[in-house]
PDB file of N, CA and C in Angstrom:
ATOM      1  N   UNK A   1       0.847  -1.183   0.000  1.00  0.00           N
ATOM      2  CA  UNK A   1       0.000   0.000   0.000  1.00  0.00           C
ATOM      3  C   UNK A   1       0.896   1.250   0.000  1.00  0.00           C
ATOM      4  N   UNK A   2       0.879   2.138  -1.012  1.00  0.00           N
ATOM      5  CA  UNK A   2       1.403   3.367  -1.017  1.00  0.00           C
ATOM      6  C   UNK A   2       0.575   4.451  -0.234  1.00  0.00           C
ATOM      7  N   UNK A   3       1.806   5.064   0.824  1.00  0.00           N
ATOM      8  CA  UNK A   3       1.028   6.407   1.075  1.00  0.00           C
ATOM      9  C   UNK A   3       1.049   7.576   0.498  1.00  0.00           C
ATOM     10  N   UNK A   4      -0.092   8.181   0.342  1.00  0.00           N
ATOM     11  CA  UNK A   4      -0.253   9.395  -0.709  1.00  0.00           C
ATOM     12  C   UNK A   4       0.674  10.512  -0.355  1.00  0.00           C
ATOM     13  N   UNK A   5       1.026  10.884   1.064  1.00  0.00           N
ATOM     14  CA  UNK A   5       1.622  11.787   1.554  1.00  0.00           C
ATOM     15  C   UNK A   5       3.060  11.881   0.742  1.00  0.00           C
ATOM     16  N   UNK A   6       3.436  10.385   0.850  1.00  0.00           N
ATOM     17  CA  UNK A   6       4.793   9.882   0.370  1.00  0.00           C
ATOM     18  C   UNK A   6       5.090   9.928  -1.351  1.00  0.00           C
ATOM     19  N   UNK A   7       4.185   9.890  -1.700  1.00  0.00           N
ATOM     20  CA  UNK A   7       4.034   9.930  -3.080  1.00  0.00           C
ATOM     21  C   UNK A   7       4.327  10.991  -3.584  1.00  0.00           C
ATOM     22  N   UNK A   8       2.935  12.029  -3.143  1.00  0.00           N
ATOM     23  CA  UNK A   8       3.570  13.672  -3.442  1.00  0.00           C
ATOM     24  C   UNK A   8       4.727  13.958  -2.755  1.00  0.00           C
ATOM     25  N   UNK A   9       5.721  13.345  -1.733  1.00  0.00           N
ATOM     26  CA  UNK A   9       6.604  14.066  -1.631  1.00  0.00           C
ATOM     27  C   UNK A   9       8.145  13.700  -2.643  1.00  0.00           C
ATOM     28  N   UNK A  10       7.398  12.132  -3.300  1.00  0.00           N
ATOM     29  CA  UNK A  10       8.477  11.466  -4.276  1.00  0.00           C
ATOM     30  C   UNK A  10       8.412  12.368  -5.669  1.00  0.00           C
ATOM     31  N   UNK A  11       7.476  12.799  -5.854  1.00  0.00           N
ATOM     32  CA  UNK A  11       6.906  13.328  -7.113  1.00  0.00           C
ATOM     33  C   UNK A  11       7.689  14.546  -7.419  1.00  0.00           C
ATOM     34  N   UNK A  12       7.059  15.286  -6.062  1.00  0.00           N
ATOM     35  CA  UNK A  12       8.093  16.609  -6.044  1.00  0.00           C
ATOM     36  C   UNK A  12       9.690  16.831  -6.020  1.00  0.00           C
ATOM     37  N   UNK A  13      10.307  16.120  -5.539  1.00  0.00           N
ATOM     38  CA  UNK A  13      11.254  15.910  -5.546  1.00  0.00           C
ATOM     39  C   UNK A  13      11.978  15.662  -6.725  1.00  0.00           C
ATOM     40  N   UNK A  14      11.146  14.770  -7.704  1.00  0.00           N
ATOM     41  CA  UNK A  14      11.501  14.310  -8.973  1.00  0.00           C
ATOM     42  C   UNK A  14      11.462  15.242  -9.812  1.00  0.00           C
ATOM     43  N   UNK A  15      10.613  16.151  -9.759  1.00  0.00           N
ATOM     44  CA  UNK A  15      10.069  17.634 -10.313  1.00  0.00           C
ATOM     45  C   UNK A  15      11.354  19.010  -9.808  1.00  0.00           C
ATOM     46  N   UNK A  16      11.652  18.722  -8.658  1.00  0.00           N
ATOM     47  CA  UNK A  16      12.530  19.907  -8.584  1.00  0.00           C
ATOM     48  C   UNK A  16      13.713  19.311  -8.806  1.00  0.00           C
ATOM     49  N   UNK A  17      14.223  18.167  -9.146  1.00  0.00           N
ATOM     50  CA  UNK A  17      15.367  17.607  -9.785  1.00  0.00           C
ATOM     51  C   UNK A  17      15.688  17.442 -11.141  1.00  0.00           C
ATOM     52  N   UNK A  18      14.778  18.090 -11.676  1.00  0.00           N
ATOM     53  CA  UNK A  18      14.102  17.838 -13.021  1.00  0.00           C
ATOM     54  C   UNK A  18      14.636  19.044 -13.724  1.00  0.00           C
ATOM     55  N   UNK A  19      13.731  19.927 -12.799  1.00  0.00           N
ATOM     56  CA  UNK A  19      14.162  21.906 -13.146  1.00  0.00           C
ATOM     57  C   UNK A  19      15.677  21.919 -12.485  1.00  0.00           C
ATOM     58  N   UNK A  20      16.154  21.514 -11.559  1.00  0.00           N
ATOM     59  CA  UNK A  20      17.579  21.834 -11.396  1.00  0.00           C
ATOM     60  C   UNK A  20      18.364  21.508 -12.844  1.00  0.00           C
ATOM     61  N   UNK A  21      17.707  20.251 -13.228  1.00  0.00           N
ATOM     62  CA  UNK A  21      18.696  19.579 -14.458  1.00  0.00           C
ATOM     63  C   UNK A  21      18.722  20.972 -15.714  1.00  0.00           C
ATOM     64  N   UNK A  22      17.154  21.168 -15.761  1.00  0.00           N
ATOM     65  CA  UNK A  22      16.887  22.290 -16.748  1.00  0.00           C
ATOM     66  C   UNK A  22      17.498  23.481 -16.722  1.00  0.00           C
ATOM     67  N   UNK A  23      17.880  23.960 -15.551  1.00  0.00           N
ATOM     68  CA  UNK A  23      18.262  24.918 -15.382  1.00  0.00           C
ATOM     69  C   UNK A  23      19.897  25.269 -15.430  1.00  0.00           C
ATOM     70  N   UNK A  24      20.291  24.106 -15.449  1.00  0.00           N
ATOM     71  CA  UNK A  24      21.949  23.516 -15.829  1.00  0.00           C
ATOM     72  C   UNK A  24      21.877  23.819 -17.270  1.00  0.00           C
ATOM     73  N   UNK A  25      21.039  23.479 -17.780  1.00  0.00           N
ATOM     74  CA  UNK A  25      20.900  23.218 -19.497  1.00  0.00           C
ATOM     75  C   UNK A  25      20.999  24.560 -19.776  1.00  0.00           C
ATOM     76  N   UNK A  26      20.259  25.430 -19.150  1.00  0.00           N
ATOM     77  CA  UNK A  26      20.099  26.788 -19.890  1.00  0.00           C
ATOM     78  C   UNK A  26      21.118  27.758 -19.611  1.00  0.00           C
ATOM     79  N   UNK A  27      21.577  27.817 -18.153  1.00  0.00           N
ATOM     80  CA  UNK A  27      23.011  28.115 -18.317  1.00  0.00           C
ATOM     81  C   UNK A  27      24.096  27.727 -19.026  1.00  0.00           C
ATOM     82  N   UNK A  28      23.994  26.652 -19.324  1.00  0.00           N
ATOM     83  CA  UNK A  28      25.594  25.913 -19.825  1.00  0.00           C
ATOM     84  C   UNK A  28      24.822  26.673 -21.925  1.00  0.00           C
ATOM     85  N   UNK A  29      23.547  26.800 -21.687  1.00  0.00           N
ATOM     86  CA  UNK A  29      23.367  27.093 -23.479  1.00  0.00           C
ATOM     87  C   UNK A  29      22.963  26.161 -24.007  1.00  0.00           C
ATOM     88  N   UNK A  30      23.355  24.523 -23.894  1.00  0.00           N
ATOM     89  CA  UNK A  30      22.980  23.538 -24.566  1.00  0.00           C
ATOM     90  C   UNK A  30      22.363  22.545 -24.095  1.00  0.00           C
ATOM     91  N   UNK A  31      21.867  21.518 -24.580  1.00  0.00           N
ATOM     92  CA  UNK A  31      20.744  20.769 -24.426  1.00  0.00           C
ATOM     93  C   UNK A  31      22.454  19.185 -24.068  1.00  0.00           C
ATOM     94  N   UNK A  32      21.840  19.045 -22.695  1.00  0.00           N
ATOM     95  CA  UNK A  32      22.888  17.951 -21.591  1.00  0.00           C
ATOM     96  C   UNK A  32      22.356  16.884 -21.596  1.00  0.00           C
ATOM     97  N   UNK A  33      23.108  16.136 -21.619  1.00  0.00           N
ATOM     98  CA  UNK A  33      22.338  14.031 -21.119  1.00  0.00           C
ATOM     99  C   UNK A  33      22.518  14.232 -19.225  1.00  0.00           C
ATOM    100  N   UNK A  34      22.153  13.748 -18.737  1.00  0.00           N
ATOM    101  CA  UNK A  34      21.528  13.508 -17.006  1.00  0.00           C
ATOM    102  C   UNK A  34      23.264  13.423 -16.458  1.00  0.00           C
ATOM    103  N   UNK A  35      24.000  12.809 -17.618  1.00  0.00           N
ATOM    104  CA  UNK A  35      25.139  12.653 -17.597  1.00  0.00           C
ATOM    105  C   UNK A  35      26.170  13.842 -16.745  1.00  0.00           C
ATOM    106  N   UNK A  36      26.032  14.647 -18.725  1.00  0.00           N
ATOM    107  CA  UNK A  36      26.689  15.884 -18.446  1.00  0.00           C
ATOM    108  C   UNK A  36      26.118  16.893 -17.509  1.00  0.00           C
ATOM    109  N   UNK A  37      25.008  16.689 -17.119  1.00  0.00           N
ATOM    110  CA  UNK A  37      24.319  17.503 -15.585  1.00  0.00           C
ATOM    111  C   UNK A  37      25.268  17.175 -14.562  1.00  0.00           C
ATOM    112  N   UNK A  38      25.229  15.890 -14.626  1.00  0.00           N
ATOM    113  CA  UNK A  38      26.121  15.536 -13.129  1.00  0.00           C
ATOM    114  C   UNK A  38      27.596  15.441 -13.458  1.00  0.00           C
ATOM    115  N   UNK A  39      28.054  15.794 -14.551  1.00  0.00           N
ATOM    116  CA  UNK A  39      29.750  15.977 -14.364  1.00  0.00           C
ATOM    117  C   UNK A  39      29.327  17.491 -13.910  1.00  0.00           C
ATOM    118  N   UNK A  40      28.518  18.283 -14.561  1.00  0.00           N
ATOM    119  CA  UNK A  40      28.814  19.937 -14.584  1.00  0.00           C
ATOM    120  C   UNK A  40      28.818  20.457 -13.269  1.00  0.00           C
ATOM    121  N   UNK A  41      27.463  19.893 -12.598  1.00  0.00           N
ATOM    122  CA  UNK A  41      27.160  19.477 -10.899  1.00  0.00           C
ATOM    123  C   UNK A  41      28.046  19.235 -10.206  1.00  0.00           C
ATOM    124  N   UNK A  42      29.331  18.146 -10.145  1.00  0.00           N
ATOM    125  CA  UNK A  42      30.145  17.853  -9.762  1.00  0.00           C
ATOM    126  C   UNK A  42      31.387  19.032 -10.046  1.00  0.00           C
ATOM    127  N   UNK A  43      31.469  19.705 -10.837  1.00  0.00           N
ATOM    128  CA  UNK A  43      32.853  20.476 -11.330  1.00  0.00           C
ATOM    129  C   UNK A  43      32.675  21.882 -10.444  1.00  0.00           C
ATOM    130  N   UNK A  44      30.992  22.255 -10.929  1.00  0.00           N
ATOM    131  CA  UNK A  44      30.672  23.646 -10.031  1.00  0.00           C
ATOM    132  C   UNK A  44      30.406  23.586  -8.798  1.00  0.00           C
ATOM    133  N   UNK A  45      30.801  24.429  -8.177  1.00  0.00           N
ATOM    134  CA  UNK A  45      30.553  23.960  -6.522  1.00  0.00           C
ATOM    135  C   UNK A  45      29.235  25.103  -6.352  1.00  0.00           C
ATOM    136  N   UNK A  46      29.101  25.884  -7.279  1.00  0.00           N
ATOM    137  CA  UNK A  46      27.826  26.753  -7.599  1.00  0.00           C
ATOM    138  C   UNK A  46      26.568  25.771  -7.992  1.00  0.00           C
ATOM    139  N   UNK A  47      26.470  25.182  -8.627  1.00  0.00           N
ATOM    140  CA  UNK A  47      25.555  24.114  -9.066  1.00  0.00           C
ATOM    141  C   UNK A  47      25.554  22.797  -7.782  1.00  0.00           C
ATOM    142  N   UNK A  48      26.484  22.483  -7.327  1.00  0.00           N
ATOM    143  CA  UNK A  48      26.231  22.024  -5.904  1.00  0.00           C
ATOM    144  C   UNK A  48      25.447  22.525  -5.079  1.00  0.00           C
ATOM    145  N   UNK A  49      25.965  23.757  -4.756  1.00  0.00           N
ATOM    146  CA  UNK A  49      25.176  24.904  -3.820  1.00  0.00           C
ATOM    147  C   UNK A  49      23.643  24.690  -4.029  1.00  0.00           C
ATOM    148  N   UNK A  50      23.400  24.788  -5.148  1.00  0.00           N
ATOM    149  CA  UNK A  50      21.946  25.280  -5.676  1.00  0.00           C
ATOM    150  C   UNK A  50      21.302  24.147  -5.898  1.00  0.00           C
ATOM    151  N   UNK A  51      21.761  22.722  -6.056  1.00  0.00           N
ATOM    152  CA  UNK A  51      21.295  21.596  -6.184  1.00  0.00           C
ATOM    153  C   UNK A  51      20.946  21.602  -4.543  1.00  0.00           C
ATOM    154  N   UNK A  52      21.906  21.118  -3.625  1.00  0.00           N
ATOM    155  CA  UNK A  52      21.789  21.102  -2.151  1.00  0.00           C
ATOM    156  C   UNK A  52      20.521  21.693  -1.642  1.00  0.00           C
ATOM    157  N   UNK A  53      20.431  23.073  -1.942  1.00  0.00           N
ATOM    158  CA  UNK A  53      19.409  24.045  -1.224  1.00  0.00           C
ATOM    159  C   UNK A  53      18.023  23.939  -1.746  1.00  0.00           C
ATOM    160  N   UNK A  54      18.178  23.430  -3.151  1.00  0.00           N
ATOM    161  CA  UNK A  54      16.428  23.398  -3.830  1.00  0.00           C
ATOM    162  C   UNK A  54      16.001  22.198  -2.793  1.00  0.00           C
ATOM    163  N   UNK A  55      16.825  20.748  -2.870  1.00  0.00           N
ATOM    164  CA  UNK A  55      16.432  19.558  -2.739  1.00  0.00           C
ATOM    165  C   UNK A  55      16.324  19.309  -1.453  1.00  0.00           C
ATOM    166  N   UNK A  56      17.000  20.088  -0.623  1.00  0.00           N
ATOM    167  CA  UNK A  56      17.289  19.961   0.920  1.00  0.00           C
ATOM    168  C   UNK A  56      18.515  19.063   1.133  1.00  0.00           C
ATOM    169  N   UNK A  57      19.354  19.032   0.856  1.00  0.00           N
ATOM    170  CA  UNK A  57      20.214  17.533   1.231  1.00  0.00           C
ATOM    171  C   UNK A  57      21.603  18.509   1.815  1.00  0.00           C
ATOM    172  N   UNK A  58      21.961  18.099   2.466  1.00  0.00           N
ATOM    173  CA  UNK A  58      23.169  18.231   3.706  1.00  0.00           C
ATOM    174  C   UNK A  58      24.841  17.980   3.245  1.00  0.00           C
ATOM    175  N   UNK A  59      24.965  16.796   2.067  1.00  0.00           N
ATOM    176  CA  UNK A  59      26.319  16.756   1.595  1.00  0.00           C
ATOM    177  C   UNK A  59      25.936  16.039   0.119  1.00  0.00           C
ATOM    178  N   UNK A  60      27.520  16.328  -0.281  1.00  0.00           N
ATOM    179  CA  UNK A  60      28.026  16.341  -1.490  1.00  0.00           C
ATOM    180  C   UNK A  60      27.230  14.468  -2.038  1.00  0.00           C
ATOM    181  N   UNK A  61      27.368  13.753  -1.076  1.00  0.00           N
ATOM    182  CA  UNK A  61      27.196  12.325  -0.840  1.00  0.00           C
ATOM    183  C   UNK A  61      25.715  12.040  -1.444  1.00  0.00           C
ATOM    184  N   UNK A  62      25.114  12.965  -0.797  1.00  0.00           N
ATOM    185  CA  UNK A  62      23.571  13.133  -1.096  1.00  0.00           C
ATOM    186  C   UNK A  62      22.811  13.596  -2.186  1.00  0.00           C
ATOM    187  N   UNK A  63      23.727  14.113  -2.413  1.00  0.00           N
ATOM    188  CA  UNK A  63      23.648  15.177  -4.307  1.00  0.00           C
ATOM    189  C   UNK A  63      23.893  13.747  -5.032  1.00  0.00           C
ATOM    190  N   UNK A  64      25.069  13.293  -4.951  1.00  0.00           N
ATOM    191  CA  UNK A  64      25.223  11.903  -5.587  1.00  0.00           C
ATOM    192  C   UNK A  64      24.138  10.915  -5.557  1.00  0.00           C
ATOM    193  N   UNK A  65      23.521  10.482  -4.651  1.00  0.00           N
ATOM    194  CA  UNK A  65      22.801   9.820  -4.412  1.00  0.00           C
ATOM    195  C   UNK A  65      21.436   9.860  -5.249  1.00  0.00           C
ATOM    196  N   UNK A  66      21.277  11.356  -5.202  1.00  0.00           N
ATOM    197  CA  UNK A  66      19.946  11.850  -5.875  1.00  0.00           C
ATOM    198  C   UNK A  66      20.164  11.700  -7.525  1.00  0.00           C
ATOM    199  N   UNK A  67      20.939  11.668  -8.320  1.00  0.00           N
ATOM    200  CA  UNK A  67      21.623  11.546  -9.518  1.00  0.00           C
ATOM    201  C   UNK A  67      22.004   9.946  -9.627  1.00  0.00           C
ATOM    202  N   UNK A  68      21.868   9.233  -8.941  1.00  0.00           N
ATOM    203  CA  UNK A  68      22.121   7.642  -9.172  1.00  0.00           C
ATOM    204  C   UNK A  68      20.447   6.861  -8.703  1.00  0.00           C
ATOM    205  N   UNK A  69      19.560   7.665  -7.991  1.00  0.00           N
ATOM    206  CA  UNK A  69      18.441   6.971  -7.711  1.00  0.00           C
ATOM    207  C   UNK A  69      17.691   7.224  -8.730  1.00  0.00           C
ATOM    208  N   UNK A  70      17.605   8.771 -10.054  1.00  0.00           N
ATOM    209  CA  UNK A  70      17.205   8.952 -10.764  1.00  0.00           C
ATOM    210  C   UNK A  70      17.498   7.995 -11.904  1.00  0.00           C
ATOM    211  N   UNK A  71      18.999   7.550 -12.049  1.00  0.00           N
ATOM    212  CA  UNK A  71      19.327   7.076 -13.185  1.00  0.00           C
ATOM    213  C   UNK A  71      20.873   6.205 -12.858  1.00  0.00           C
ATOM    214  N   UNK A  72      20.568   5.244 -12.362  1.00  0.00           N
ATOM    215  CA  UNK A  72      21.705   4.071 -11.792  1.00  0.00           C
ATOM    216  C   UNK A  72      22.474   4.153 -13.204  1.00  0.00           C
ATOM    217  N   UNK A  73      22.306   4.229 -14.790  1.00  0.00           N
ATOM    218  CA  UNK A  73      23.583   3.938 -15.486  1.00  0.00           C
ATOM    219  C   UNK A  73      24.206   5.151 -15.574  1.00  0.00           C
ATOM    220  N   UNK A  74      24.183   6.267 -14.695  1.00  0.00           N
ATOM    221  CA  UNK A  74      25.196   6.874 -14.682  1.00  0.00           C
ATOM    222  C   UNK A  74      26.324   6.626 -14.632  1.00  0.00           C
ATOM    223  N   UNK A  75      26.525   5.567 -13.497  1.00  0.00           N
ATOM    224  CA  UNK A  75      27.571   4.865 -13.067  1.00  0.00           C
ATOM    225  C   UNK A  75      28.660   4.434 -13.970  1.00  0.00           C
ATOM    226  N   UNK A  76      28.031   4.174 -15.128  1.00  0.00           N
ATOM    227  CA  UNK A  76      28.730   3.811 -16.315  1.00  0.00           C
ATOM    228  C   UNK A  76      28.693   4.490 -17.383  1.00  0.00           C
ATOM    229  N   UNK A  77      28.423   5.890 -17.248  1.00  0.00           N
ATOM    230  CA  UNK A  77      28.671   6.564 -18.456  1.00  0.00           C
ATOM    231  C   UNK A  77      30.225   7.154 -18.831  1.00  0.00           C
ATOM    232  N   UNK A  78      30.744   7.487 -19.779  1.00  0.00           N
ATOM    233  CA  UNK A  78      31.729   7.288 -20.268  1.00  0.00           C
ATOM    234  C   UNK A  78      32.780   8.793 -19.829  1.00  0.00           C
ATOM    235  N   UNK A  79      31.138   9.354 -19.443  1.00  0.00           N
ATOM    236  CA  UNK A  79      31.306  11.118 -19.422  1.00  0.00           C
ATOM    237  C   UNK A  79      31.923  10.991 -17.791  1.00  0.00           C
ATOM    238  N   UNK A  80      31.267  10.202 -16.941  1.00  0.00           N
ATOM    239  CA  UNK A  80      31.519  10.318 -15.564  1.00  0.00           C
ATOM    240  C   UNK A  80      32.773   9.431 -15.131  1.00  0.00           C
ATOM    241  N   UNK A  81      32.987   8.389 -16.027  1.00  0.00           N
ATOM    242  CA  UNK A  81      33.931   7.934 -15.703  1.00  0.00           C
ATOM    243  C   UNK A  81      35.734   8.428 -15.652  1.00  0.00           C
ATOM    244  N   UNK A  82      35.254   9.413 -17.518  1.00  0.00           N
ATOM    245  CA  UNK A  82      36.338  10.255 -17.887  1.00  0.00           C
ATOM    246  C   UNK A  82      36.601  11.590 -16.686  1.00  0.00           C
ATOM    247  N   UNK A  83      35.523  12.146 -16.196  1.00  0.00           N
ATOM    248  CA  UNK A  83      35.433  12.701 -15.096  1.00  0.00           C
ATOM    249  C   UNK A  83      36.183  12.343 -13.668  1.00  0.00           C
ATOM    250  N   UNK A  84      35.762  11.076 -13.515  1.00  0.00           N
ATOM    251  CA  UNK A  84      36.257  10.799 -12.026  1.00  0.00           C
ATOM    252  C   UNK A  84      37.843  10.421 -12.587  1.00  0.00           C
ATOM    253  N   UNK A  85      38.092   9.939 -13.365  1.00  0.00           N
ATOM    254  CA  UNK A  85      39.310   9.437 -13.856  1.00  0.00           C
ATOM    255  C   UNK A  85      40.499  10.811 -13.874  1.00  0.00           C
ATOM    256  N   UNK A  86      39.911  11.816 -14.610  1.00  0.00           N
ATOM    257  CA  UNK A  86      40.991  12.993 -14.366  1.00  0.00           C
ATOM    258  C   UNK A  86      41.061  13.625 -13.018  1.00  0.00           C
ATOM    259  N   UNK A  87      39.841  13.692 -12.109  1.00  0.00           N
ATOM    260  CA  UNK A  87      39.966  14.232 -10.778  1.00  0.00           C
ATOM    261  C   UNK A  87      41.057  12.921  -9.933  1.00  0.00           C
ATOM    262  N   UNK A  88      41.014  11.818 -10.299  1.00  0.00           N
ATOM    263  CA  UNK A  88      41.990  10.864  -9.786  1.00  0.00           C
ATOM    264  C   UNK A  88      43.451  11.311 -10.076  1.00  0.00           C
ATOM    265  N   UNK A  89      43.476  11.538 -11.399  1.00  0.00           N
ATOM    266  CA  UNK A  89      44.907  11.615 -12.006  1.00  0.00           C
ATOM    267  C   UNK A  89      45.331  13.013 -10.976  1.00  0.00           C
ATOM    268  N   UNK A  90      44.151  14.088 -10.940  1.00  0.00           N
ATOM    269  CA  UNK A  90      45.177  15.104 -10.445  1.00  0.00           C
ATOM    270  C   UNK A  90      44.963  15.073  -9.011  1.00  0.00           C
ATOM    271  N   UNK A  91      44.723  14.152  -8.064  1.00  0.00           N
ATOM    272  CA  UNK A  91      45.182  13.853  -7.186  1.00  0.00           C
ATOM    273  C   UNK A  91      46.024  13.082  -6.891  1.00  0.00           C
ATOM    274  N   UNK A  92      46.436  12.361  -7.510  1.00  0.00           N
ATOM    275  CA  UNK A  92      47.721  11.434  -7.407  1.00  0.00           C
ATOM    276  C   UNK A  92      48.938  12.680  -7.884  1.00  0.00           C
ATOM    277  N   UNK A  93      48.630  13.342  -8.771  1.00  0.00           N
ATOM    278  CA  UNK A  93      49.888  14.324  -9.074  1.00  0.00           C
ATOM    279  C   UNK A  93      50.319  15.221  -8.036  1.00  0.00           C
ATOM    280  N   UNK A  94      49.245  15.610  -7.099  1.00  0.00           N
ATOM    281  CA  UNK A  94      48.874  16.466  -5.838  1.00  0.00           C
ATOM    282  C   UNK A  94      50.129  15.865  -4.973  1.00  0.00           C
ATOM    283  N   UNK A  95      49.802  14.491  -4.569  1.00  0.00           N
ATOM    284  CA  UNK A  95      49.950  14.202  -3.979  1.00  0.00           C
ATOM    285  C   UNK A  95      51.735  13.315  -3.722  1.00  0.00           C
ATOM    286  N   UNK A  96      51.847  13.251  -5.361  1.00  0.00           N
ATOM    287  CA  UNK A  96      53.559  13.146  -5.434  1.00  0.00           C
ATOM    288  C   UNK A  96      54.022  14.540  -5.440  1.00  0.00           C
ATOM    289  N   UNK A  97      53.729  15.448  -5.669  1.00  0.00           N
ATOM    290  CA  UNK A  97      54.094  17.068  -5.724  1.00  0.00           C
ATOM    291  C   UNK A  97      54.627  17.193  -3.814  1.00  0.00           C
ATOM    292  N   UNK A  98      53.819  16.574  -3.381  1.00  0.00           N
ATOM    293  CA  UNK A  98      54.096  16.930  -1.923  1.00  0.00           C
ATOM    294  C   UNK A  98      54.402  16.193  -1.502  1.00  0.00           C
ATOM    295  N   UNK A  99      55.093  14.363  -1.624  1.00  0.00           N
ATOM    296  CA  UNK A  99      55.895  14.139  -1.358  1.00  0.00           C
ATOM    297  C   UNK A  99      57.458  14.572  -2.094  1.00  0.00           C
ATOM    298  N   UNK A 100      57.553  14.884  -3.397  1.00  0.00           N
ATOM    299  CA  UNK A 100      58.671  15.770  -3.622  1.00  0.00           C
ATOM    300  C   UNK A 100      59.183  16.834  -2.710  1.00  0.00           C
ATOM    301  N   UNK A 101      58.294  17.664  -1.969  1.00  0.00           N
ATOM    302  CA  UNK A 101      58.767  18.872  -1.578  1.00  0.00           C
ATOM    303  C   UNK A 101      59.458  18.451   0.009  1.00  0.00           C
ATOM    304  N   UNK A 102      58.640  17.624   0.523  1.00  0.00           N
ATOM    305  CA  UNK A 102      59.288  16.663   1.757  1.00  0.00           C
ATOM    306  C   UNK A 102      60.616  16.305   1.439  1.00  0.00           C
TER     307      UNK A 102
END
């Protein structure tokens, strides 16, 4: 048995995650896959901000979350992977940089 309360509050949610996405689109100028929302999401800490505060959510963790319950093959898109893959690379470079200076 579904409760109705719960419903409209799934609905809405889906709706203001919807216009956040849209509203990515119209700033960036071009028309994004759910994909490139959530690399752009991830890069701007402005689009974090504003994702966080529409949706209510508390951390970065949670923004994620909301972007993988919408659409689990994110996980495997080519866009996010190339994404997490260069934020890797330049932390590993970070991070021999400062054992060099030691």
């Amino acid at each position: 048995m579904s409760i109705p309360s719960s419903n409209l509050i799934n609905e809405e949610e889906t709706h203001l995650f919807l216009c956040f996405c849209t509203f990515v689109m119209n700033i960036r100028g071009k028309k994004l896959s759910i994909q490139n929302v959530f690399v752009q999401t991830l890069q701007d800490e402005k689009y974090k901000n504003i994702m966080k505060e529409i949706l209510s959510l508390d951390s970065d963790f949670d923004l994620v979350k909301v972007f993988l319950e919408f659409d689990p093959t994110i996980a495997k898109s080519k866009y996010v992977t190339k994404y997490i893959n260069s934020v890797n690379g330049k932390t590993k470079k970070a991070k021999k940089t400062k054992k060099k200076k030691k």
